[in-house]
Protein backbone atom coordinates (compact mmCIF):
# COMPACT_ATOMS: atom_id res chain seq x y z
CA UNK A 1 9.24 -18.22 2.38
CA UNK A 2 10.81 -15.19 3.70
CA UNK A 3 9.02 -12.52 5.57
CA UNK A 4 9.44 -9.89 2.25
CA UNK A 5 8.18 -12.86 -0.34
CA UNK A 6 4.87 -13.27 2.58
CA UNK A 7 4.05 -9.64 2.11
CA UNK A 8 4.49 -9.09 -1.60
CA UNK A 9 2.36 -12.13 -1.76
CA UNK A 10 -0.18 -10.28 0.23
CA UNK A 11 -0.14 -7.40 -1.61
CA UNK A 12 -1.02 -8.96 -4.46
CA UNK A 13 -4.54 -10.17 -2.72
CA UNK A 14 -5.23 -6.22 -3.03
CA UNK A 15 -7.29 -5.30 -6.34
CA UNK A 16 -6.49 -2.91 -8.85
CA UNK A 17 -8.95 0.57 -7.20
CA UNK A 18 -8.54 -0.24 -3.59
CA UNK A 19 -5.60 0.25 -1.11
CA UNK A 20 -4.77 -1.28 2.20
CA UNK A 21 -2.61 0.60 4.93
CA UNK A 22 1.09 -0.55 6.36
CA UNK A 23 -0.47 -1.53 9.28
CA UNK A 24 -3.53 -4.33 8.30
CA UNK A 25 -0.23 -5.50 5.81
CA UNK A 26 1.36 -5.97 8.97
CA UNK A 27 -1.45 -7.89 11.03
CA UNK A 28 -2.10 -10.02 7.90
CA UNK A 29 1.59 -11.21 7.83
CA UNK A 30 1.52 -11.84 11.83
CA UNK A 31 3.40 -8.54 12.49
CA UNK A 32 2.56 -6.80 15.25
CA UNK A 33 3.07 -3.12 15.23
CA UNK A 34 5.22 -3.87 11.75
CA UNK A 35 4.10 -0.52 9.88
CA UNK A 36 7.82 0.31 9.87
CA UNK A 37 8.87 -2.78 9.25
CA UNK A 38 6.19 -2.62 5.70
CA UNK A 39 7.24 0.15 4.86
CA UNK A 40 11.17 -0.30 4.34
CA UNK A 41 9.55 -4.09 2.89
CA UNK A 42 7.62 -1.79 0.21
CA UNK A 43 10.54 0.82 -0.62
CA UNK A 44 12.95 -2.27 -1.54
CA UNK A 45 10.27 -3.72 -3.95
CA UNK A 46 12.29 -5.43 -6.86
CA UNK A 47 9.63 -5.21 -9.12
CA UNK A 48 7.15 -2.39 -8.67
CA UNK A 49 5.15 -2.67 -11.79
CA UNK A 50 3.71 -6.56 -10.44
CA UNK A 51 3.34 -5.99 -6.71
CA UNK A 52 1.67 -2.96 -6.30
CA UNK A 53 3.13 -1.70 -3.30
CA UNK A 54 1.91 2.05 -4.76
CA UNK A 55 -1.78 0.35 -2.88
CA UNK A 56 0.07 0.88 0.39
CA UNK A 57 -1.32 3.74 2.36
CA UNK A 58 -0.91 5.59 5.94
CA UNK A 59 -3.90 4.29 8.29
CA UNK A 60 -4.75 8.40 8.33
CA UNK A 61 -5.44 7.99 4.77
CA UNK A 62 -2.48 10.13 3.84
CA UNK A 63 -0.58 8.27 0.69
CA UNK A 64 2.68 7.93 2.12
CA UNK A 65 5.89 7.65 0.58
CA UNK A 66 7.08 6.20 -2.62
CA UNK A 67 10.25 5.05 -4.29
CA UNK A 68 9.77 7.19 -7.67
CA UNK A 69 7.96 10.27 -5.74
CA UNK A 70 4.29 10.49 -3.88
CA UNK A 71 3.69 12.67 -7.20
CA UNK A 72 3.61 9.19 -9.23
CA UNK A 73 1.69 7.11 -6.42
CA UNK A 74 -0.81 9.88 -6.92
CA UNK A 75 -0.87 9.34 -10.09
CA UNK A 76 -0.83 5.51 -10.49
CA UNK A 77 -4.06 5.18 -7.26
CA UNK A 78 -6.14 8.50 -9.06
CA UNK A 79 -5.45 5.95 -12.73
CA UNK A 80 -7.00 3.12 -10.90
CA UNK A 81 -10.07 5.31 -9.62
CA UNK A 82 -9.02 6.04 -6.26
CA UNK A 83 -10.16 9.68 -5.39
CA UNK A 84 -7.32 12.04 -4.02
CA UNK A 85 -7.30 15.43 -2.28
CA UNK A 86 -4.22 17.17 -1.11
CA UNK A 87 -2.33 14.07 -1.05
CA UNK A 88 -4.90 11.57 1.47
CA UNK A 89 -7.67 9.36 0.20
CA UNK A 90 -10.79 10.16 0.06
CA UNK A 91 -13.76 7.55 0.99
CA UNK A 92 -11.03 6.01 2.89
CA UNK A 93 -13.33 3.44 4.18
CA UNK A 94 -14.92 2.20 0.91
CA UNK A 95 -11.50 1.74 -0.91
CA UNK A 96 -9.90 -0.28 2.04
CA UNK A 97 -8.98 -3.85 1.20
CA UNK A 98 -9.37 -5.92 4.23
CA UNK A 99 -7.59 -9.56 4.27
């Protein structure tokens, strides 16, 4: 298994209403310091509707990027009942997914 296939099949650990950040993606795949590394793993996601890379957050609790616009990761977290105000997560703490 290739290092992308490890951390899509990580992701997919991470529940529909939470979010984990780039960075505890990383540690959980034995990166260390791979939040860069995530992130270009996330924007080349083949299939973005079944690994929810849109869960992916900034360890600030700022969204982050996204392939199709942080406008529509907004969207798709505030659908699943994540709280957001002016683009970072709010309860940052109760909605992180720890592996």
């Amino acid at each position: 298994m290739n290092l992308q296939q490890k951390v899509y099949k990580k992701l997919l650990q991470v529940p529909k209403g939470q979010i984990t950040t780039y960075g505890e993606l990383a540690k959980a795949v034995g990166l260390k310091n791979g939040q860069r590394a995530i992130g270009k793993i996330m924007n080349k996601n083949p299939y973005p509707v079944i690994i929810p890379c849109h869960r992916v957050v900034m360890s600030t609790g700022k969204i982050g990027g996204y392939a199709y616009g942080e406008h529509v990761k907004t969207k798709m977290l505030s659908d699943e009942g994540v709280k957001i105000e002016n683009g970072k997560i709010l309860e940052l703490e109760n909605k992180l997914y720890r592996f």
